[in-house]
Structures are given as C-alpha cells and as structure tokens.
N, C-alpha and C. Protein backbone atom coordinates (compact mmCIF):
# COMPACT_ATOMS: atom_id res chain seq x y z
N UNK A 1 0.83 -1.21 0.00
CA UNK A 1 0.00 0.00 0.00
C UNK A 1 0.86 1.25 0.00
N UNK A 2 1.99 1.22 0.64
CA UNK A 2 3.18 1.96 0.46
C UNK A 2 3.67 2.87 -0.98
N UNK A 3 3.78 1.59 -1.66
CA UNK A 3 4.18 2.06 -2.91
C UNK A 3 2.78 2.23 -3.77
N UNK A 4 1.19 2.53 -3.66
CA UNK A 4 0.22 2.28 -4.41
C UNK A 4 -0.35 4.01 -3.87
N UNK A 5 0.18 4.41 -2.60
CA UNK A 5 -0.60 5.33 -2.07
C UNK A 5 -0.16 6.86 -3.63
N UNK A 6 0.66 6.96 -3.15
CA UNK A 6 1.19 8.46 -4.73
C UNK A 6 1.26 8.40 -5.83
N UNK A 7 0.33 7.05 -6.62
CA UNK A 7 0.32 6.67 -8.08
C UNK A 7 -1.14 7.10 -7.22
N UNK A 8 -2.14 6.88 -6.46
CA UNK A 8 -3.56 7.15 -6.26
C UNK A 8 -3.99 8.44 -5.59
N UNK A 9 -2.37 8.97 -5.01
CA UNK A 9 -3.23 10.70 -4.82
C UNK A 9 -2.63 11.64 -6.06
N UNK A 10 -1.48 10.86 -7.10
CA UNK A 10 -1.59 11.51 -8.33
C UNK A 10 -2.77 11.33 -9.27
N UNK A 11 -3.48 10.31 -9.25
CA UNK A 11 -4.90 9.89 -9.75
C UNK A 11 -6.19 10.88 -9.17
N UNK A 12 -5.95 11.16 -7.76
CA UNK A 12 -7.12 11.87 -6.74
C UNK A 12 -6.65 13.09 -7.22
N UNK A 13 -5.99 13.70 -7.69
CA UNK A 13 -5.30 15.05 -7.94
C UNK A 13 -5.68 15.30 -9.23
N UNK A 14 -5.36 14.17 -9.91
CA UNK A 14 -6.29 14.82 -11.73
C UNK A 14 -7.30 14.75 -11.67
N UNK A 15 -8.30 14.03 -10.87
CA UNK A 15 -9.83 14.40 -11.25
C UNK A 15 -10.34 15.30 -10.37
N UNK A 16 -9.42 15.84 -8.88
CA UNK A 16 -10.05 17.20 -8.42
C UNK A 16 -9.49 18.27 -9.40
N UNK A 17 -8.34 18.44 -10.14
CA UNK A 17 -8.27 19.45 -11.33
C UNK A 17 -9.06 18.99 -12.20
N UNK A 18 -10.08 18.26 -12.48
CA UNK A 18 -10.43 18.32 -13.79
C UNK A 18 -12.14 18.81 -13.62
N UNK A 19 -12.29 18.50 -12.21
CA UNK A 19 -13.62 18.95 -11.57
C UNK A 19 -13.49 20.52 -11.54
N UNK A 20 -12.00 21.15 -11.32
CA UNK A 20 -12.43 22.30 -10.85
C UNK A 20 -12.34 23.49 -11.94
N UNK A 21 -13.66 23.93 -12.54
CA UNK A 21 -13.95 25.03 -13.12
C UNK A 21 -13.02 25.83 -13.79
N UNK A 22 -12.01 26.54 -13.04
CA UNK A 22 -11.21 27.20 -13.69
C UNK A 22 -9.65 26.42 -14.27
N UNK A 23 -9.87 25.53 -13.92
CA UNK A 23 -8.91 24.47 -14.78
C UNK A 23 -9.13 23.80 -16.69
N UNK A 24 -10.09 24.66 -16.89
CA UNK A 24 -10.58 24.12 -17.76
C UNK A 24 -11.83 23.61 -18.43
N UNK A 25 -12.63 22.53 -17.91
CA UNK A 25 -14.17 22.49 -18.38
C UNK A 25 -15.00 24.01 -18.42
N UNK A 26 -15.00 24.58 -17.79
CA UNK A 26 -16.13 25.73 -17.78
C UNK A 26 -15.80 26.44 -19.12
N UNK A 27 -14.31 26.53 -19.56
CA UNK A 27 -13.85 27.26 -21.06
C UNK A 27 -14.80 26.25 -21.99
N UNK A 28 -14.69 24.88 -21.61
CA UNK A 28 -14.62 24.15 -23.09
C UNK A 28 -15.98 23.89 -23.44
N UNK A 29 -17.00 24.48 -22.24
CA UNK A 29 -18.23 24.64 -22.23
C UNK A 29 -18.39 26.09 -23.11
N UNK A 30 -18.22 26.65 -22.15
CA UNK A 30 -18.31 28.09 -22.90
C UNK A 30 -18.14 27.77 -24.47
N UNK A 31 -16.98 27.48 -24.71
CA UNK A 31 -16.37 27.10 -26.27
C UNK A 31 -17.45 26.70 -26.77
N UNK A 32 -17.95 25.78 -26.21
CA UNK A 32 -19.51 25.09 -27.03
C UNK A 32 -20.73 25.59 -26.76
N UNK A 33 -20.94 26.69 -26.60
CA UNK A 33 -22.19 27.11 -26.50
C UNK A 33 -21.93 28.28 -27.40
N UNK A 34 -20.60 28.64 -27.41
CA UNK A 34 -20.33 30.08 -28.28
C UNK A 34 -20.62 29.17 -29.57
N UNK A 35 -19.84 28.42 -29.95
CA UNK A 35 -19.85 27.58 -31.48
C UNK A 35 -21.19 26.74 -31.89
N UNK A 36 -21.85 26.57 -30.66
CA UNK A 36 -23.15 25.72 -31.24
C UNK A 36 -22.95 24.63 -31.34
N UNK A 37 -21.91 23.47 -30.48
CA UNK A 37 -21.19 22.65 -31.01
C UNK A 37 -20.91 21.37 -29.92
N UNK A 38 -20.97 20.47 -29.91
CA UNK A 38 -20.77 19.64 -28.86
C UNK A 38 -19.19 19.22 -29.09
N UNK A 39 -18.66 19.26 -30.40
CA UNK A 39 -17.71 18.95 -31.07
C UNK A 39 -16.24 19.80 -30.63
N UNK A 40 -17.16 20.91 -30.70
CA UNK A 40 -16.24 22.12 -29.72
C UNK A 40 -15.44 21.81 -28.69
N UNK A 41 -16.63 21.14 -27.56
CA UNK A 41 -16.37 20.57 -26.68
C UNK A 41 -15.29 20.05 -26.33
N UNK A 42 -15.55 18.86 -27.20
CA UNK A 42 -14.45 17.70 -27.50
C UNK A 42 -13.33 18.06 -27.28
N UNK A 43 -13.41 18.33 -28.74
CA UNK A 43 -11.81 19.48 -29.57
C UNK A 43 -11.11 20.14 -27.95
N UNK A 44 -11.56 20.69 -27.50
CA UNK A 44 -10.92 21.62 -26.23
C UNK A 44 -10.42 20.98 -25.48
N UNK A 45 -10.94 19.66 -24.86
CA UNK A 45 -10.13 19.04 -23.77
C UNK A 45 -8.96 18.18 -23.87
N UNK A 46 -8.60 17.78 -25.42
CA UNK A 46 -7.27 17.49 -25.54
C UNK A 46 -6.25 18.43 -25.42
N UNK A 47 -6.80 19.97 -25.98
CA UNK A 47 -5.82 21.32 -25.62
C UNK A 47 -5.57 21.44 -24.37
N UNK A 48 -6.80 21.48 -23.75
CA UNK A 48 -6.56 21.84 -22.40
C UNK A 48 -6.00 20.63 -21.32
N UNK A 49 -5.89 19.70 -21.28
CA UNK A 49 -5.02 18.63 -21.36
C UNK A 49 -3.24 18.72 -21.50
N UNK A 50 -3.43 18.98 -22.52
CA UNK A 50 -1.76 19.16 -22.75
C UNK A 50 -1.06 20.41 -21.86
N UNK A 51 -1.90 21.53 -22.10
CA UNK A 51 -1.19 22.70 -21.50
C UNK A 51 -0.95 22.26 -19.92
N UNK A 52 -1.87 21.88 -19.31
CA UNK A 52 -2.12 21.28 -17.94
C UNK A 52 -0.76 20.24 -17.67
N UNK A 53 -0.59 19.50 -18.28
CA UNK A 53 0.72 18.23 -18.44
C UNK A 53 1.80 19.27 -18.17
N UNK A 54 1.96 19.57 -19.73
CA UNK A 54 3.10 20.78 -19.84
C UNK A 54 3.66 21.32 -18.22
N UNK A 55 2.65 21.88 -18.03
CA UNK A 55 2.79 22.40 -16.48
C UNK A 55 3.66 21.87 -15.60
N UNK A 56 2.33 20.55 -14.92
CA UNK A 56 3.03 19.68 -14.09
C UNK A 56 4.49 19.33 -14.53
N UNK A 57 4.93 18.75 -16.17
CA UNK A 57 5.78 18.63 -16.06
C UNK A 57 7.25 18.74 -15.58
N UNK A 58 7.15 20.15 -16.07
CA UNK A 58 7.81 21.36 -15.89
C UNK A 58 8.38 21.13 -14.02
N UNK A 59 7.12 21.33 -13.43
CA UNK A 59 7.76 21.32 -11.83
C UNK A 59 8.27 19.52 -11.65
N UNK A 60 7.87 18.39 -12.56
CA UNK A 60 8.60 17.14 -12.37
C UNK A 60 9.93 16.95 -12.54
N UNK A 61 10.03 18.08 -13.62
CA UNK A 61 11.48 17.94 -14.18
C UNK A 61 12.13 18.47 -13.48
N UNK A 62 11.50 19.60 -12.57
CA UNK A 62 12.45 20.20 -11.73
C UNK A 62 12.97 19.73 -10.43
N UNK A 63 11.90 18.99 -10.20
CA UNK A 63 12.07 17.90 -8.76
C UNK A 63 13.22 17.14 -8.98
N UNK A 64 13.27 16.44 -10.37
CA UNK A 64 13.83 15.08 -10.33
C UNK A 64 15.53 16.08 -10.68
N UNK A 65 15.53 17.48 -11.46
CA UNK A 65 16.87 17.77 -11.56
C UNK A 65 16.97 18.15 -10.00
N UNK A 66 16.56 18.62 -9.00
CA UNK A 66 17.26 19.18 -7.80
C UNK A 66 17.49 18.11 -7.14
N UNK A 67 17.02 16.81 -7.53
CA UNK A 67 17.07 15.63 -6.38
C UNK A 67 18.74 15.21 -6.96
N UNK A 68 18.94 15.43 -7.95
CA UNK A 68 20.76 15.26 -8.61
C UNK A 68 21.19 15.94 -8.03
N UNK A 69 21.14 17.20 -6.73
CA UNK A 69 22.20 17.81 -6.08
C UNK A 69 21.68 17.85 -4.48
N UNK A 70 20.76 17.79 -4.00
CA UNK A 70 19.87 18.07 -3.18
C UNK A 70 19.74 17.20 -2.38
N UNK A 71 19.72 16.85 -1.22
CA UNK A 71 18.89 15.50 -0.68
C UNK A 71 17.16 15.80 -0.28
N UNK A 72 16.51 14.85 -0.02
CA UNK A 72 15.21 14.62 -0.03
C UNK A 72 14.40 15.74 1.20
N UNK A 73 15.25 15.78 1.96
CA UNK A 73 14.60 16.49 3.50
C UNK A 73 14.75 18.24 2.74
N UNK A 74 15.81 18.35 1.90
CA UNK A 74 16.03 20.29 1.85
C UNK A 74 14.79 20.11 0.84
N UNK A 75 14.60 18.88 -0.10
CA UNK A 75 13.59 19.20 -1.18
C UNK A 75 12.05 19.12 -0.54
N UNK A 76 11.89 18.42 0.16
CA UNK A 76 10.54 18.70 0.91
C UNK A 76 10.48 19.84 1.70
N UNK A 77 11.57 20.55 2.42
CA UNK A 77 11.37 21.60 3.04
C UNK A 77 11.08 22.77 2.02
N UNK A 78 11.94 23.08 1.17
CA UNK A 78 12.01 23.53 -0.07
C UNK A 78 10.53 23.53 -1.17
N UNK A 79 9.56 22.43 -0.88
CA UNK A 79 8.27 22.16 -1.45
C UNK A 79 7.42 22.90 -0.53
N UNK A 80 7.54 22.23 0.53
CA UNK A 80 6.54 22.71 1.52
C UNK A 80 6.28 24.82 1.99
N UNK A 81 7.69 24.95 1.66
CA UNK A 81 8.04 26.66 1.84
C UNK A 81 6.90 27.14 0.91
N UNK A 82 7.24 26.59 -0.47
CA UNK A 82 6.85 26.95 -2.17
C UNK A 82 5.42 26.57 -1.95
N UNK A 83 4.64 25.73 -1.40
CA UNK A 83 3.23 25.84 -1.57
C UNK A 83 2.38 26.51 -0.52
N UNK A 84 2.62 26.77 0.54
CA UNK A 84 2.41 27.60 1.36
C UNK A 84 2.26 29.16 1.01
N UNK A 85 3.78 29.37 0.29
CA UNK A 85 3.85 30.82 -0.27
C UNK A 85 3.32 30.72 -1.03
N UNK A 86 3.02 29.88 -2.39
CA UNK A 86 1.91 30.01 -3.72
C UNK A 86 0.42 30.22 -3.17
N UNK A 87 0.14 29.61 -1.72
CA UNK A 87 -1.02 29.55 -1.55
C UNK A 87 -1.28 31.20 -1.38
N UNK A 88 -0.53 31.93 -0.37
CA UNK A 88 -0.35 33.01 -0.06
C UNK A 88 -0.94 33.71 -1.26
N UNK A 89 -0.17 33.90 -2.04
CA UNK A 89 0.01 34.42 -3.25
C UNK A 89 -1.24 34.42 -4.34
N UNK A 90 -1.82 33.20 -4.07
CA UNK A 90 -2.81 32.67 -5.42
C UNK A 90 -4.02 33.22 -4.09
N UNK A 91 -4.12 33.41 -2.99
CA UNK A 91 -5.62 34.08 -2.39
C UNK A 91 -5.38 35.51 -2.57
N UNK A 92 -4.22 36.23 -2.36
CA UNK A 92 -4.13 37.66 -2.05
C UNK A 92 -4.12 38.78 -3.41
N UNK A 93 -3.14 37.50 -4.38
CA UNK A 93 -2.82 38.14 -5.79
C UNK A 93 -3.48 37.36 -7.18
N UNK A 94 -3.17 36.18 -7.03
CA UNK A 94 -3.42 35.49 -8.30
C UNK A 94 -4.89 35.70 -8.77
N UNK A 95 -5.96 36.02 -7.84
CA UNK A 95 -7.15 36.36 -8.98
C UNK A 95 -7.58 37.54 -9.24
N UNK A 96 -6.38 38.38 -9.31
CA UNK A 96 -6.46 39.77 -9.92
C UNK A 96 -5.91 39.54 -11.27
N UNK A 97 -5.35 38.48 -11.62
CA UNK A 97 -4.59 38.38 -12.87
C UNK A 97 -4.55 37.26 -13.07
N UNK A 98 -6.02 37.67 -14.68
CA UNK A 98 -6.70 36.55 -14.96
C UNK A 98 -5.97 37.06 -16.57
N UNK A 99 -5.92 35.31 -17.29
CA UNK A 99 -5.35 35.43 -18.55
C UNK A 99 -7.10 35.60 -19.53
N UNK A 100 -6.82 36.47 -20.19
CA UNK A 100 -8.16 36.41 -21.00
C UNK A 100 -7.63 36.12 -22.27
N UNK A 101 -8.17 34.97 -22.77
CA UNK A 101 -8.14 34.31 -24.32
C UNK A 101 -9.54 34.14 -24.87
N UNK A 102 -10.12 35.10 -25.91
CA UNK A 102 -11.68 34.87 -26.39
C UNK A 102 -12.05 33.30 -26.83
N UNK A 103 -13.64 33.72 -27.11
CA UNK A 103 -13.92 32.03 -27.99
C UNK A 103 -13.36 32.15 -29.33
N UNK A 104 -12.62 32.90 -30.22
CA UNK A 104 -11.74 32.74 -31.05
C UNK A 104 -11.05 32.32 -31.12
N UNK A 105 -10.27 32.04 -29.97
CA UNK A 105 -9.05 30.91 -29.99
C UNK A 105 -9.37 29.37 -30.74
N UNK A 106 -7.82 29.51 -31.04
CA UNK A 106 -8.10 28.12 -31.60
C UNK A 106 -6.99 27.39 -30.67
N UNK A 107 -6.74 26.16 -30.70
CA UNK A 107 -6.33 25.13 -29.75
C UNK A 107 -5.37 25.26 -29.44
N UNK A 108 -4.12 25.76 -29.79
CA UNK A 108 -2.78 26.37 -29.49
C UNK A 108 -3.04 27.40 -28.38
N UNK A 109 -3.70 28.32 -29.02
CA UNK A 109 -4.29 29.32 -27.73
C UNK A 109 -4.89 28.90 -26.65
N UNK A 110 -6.12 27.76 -26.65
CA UNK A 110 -6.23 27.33 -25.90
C UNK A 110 -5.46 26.15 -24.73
N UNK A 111 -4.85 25.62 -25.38
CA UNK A 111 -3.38 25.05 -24.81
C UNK A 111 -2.62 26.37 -23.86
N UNK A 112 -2.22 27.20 -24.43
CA UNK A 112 -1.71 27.76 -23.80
C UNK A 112 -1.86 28.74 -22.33
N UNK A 113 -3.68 28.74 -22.52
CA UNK A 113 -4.07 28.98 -21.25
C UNK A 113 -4.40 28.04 -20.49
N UNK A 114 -4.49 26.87 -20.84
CA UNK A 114 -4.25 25.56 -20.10
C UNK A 114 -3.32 25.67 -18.77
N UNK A 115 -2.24 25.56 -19.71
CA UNK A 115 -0.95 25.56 -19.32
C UNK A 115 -0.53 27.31 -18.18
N UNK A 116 -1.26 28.29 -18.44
CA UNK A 116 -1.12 29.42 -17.58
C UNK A 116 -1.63 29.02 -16.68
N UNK A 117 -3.05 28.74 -16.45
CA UNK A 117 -3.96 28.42 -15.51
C UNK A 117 -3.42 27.39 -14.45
N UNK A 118 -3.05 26.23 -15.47
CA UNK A 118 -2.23 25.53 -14.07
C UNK A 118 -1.62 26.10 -13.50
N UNK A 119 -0.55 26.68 -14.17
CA UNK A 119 0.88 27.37 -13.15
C UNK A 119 0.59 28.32 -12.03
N UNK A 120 0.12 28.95 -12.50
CA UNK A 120 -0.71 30.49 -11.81
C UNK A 120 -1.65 29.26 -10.56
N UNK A 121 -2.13 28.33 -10.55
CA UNK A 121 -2.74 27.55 -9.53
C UNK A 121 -2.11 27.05 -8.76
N UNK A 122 -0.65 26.51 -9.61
CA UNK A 122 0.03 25.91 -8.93
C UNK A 122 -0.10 24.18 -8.92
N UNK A 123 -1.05 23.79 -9.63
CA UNK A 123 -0.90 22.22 -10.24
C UNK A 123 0.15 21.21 -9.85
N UNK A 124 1.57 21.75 -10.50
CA UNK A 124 2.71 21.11 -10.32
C UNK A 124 2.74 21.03 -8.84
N UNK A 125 2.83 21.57 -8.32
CA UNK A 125 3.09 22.37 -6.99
C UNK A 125 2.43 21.09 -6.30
N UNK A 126 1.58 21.14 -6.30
CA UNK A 126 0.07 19.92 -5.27
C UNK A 126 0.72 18.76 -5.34
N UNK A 127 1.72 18.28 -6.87
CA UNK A 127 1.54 16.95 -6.83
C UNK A 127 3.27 16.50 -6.22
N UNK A 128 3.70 17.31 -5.62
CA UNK A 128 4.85 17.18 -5.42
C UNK A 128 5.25 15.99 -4.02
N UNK A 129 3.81 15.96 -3.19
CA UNK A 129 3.76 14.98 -2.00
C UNK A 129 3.96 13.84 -2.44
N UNK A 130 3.34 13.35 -3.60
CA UNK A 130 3.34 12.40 -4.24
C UNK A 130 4.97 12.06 -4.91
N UNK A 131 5.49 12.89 -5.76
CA UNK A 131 6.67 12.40 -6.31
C UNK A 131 7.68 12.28 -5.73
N UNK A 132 7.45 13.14 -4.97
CA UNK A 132 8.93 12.84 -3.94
C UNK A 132 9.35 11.28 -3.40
N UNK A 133 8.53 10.74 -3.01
CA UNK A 133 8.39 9.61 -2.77
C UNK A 133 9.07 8.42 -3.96
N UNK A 134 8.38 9.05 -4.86
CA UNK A 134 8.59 8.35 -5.94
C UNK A 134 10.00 8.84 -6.49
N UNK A 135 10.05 9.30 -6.39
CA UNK A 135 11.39 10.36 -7.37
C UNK A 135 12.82 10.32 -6.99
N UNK A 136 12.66 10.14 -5.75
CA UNK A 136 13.68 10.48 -4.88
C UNK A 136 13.83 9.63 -3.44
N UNK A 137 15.25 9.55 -3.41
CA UNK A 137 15.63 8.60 -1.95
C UNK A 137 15.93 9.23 -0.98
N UNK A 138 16.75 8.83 -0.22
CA UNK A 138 16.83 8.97 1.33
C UNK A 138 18.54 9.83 0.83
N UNK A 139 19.16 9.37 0.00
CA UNK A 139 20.29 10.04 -0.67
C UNK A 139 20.28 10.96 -2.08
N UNK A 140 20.97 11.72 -2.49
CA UNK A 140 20.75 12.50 -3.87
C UNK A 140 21.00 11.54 -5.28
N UNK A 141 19.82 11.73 -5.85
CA UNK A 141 20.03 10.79 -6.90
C UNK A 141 21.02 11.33 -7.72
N UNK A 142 22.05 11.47 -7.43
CA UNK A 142 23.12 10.90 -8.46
C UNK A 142 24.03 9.84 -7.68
N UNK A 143 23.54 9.44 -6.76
CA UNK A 143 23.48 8.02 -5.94
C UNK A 143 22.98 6.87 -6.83
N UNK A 144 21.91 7.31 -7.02
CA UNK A 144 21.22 6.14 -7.60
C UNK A 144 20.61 5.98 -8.71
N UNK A 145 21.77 7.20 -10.02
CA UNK A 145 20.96 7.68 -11.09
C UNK A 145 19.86 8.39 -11.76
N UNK A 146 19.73 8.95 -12.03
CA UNK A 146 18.42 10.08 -12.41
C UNK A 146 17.64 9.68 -13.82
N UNK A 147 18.06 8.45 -14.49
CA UNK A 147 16.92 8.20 -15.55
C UNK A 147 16.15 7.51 -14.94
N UNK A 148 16.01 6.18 -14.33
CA UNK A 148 14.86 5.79 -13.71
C UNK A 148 13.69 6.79 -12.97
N UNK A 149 14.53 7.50 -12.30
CA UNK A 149 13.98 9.03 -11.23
C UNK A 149 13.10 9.28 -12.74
N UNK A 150 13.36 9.78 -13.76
CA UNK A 150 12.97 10.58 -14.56
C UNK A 150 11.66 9.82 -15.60
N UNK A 151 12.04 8.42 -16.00
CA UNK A 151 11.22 7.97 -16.27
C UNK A 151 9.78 7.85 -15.25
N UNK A 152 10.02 7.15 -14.21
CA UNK A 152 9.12 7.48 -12.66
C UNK A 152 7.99 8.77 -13.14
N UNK A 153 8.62 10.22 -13.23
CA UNK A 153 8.28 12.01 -13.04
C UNK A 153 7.44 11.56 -14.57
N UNK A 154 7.83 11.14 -16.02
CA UNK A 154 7.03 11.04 -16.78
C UNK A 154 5.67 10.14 -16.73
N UNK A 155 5.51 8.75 -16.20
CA UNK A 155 4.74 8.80 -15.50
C UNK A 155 3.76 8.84 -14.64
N UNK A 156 4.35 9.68 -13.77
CA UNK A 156 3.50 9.83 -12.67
C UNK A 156 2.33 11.28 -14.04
N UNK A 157 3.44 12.01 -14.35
CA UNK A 157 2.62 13.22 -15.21
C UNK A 157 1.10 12.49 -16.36
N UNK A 158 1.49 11.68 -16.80
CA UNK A 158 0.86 10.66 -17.66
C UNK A 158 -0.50 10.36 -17.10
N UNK A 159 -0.03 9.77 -15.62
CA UNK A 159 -1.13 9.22 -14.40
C UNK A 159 -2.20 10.64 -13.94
N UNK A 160 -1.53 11.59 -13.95
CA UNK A 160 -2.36 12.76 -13.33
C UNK A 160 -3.07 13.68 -13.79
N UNK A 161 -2.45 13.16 -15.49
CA UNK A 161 -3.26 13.90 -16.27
C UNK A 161 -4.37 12.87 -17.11
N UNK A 162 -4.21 11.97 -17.30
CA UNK A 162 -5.28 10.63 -17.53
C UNK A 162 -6.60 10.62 -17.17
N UNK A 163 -6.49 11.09 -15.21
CA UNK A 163 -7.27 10.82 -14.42
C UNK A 163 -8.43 12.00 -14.18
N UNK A 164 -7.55 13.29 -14.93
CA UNK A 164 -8.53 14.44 -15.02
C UNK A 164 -9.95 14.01 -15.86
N UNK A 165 -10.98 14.59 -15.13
CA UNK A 165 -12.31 13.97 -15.94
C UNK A 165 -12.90 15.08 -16.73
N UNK A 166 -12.19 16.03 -17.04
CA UNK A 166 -12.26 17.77 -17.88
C UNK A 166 -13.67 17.08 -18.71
N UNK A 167 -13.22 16.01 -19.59
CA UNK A 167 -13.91 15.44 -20.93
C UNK A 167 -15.49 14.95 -20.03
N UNK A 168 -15.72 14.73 -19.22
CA UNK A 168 -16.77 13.97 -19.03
C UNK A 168 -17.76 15.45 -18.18
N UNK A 169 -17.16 16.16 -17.36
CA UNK A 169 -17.32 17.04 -16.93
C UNK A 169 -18.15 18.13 -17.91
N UNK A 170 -17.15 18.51 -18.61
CA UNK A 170 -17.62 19.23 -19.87
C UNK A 170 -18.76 18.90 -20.77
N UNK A 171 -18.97 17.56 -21.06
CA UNK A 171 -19.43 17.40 -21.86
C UNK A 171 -21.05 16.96 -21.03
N UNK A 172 -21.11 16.72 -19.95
CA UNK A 172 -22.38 16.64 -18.73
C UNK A 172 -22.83 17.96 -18.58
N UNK A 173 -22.12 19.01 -18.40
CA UNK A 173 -22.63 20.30 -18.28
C UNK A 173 -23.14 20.68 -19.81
N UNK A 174 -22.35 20.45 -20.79
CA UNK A 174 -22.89 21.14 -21.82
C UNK A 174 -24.37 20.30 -22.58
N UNK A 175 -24.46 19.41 -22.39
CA UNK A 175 -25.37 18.30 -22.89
C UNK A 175 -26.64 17.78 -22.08
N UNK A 176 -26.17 18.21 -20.74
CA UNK A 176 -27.61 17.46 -19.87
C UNK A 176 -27.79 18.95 -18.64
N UNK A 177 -26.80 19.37 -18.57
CA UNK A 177 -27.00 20.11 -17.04
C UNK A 177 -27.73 21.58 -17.33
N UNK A 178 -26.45 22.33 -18.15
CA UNK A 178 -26.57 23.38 -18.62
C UNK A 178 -25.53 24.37 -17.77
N UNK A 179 -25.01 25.57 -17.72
CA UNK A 179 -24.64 26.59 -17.21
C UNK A 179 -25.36 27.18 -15.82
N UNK A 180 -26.99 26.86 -16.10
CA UNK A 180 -27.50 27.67 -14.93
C UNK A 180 -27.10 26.71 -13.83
N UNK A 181 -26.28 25.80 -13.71
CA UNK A 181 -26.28 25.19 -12.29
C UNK A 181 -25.12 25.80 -11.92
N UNK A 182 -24.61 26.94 -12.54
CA UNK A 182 -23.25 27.58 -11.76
C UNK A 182 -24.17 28.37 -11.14
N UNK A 183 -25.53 28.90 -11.15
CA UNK A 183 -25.88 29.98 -10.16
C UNK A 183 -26.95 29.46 -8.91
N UNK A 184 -27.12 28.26 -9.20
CA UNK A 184 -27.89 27.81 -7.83
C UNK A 184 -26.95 26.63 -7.19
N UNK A 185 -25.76 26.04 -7.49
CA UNK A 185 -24.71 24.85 -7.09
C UNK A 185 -23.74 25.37 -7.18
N UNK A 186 -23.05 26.92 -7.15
CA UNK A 186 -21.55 27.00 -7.20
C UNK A 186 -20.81 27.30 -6.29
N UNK A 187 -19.85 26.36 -6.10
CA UNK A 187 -18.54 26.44 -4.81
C UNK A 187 -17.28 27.21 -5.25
N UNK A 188 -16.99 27.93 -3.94
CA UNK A 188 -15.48 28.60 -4.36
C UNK A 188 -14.54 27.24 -4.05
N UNK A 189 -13.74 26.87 -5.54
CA UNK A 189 -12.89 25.93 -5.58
C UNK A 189 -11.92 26.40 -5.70
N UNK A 190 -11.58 27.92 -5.56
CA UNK A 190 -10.51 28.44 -5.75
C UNK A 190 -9.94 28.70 -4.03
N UNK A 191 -10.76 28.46 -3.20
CA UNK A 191 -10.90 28.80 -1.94
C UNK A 191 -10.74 27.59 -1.28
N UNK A 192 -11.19 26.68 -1.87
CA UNK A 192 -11.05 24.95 -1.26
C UNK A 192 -9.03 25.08 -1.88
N UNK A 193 -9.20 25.19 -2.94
CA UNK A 193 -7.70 25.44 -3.70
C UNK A 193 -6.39 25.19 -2.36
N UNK A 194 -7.22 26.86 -2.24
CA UNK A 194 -5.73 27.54 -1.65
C UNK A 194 -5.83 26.89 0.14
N UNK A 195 -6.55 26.60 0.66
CA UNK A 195 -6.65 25.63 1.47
C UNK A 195 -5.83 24.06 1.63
N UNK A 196 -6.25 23.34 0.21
CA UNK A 196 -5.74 22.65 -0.01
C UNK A 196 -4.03 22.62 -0.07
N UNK A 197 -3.88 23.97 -1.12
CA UNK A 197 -2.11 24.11 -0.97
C UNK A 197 -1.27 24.46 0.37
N UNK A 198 -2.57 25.15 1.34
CA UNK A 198 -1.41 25.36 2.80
C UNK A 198 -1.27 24.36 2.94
N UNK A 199 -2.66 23.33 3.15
CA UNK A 199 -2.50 21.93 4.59
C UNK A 199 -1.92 20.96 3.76
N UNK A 200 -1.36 20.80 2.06
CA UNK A 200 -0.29 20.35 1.57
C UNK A 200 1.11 20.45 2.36
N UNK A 201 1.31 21.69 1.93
CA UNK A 201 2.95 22.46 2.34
C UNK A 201 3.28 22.29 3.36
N UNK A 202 2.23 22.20 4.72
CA UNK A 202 2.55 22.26 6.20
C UNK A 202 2.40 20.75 6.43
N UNK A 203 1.55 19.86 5.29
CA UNK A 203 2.14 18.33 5.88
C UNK A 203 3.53 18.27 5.41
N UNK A 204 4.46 18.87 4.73
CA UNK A 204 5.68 18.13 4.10
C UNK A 204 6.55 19.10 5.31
N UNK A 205 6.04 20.20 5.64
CA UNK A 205 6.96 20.51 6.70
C UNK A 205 7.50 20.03 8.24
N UNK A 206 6.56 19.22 8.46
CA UNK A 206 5.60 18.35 9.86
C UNK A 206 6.35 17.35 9.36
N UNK A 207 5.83 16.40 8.76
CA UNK A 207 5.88 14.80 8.37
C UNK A 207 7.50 14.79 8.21
C-alpha cells in the first residue's frame, strides 16, 4: 500500500483538477455554447489537457533535476516553503490576474491557457507529495541515477493527467445540465484550492 498510495493521490489530484472550473471544463463549455457545437467541446479538452501536463511537467522535471544535487529532506522543506507561499500568493494576488483568451481561440491558444492556468494555480506544486516519494531517496540521486527518477516524473505526469475527468465534466454540463447550475450549485474551488495548498505544504513541513 506503500508504494500504491502516490500513483492514487496523483490519480485523486487529476480528477479534483479536472472537476475544478477554472482548470478548464467551464472554457470548453463556454467554447460550445459560443460555437453551437458539442464537437467544440471535444476538440478543447485534448488542448486543455496538454497545456495542464506541460505544467506539471515542468515542476517534475524540476524535482527530479534538484534531487541530482539536493537531498530529499532540503527538497521537501524547499516544497513545503513553495506551496504555502503560492497559496499566499494565489488568495491575495493570483485572482487579480486573470489570462483572458476569447472564444476565437483556436487550440494552441487554448493550450496555452491551459498551461497558464495551471501554473498560476500551482498544479505542479500539489503533486509534489506524491513524487517525492517516488522520485527520490533517502540520498541524492546521483546516488542512484536520475533516468529511472525521470522515467518514474514522466509517468507519474501521464497518471495525473489521464485521471482528469475535464472530458466527461464538460461534456455533462454542456449536454444534460446546462450553465445555470453555476448559479444555484456553485462552490469557491478556488478557496477549497488555496486551502488545499497550505495543509499540503505544512504536511511536508511536519511529516
């Protein structure tokens, strides 16, 4: 259960990003109601998909290069600092500065706010409880090599973005639910969010 627990909270981690609104489905809705299109739909959540990966990646690659100089305790302290302060950051600042891309975009564009949206959330950031584990030993991997480490970080990215349910999400709201259930059912998930990223950061500081 050891080794099953951070392949299943990288799994629990893509389908609470794929549930949450500003990650994506609510655009690819929008997208399809602007276009008239269920197809729209579709089309969007492989964009928004990738940009999202992209992301995470990005902070995997960075895990698995600092674990080549670093040992495991400065990199969890080092995680735990970084999501705490993002949390900081993403309640006080981050939703003053919102990326606006119209329904004109086409999938590159939309990729690319994918990929903002995570970062600016901090995505990578969340799943870092998880890789460490995986990624990294009790010594600096250039102990114990860094391609396995690296294959591991690809993935776990693979696993977390798989598990996002953007596609099913999207396509339930646009097809059976409708939009008006954002005004009688809507939760601040940006608020569960940044919650989520303290009592992250302060378990890796603790534990």
């Amino acid at each position: 259960m050891n080794e099953l627990w951070p392949w299943i909270l990288l799994a629990g981690l893509g389908a609470f990003h794929g549930l949450n609104p500003a990650m994506g489905w609510l655009f690819a809705v929008a997208l399809g109601v602007h276009r008239q299109s269920s197809a729209a739909v579709v089309q969007a959540v492989p964009a928004i998909a990738v940009g999202h990966a992209v992301s995470v990646a990005l902070v995997a690659g960075a895990l698995v290069a600092a674990g080549l100089f670093v040992n495991q305790d400065a990199v969890r302290t080092a995680a735990g600092v970084g999501l705490i302060g993002w949390a900081v950051w993403h309640h006080f600042v981050g939703h003053g500065r919102r990326v606006r891309i119209g329904m004109r975009t086409g999938l590159a564009g939309l990729a690319f706010w994918s990929f903002l949206m995570a970062t600016a959330h901090g995505a990578g950031l969340m799943i870092l409880p998880a890789l460490i584990p995986l990624c990294l030993s009790d010594s600096p991997l250039r102990e114990i090599g860094g391609d396995g480490s690296a294959a591991i970080a690809i993935a776990a990215v693979g696993v977390h973005t798989l598990a996002a349910v953007t596609s099913l999400v999207a396509l339930v709201v646009y097809r059976w639910i409708g939009l008006e259930i954002l005004r009688i059912a809507w939760l601040n998930v940006d608020l569960v969010w940044t919650l989520v990223l303290l009592g992250t950061g302060s378990m890796l500081l603790v534990v």
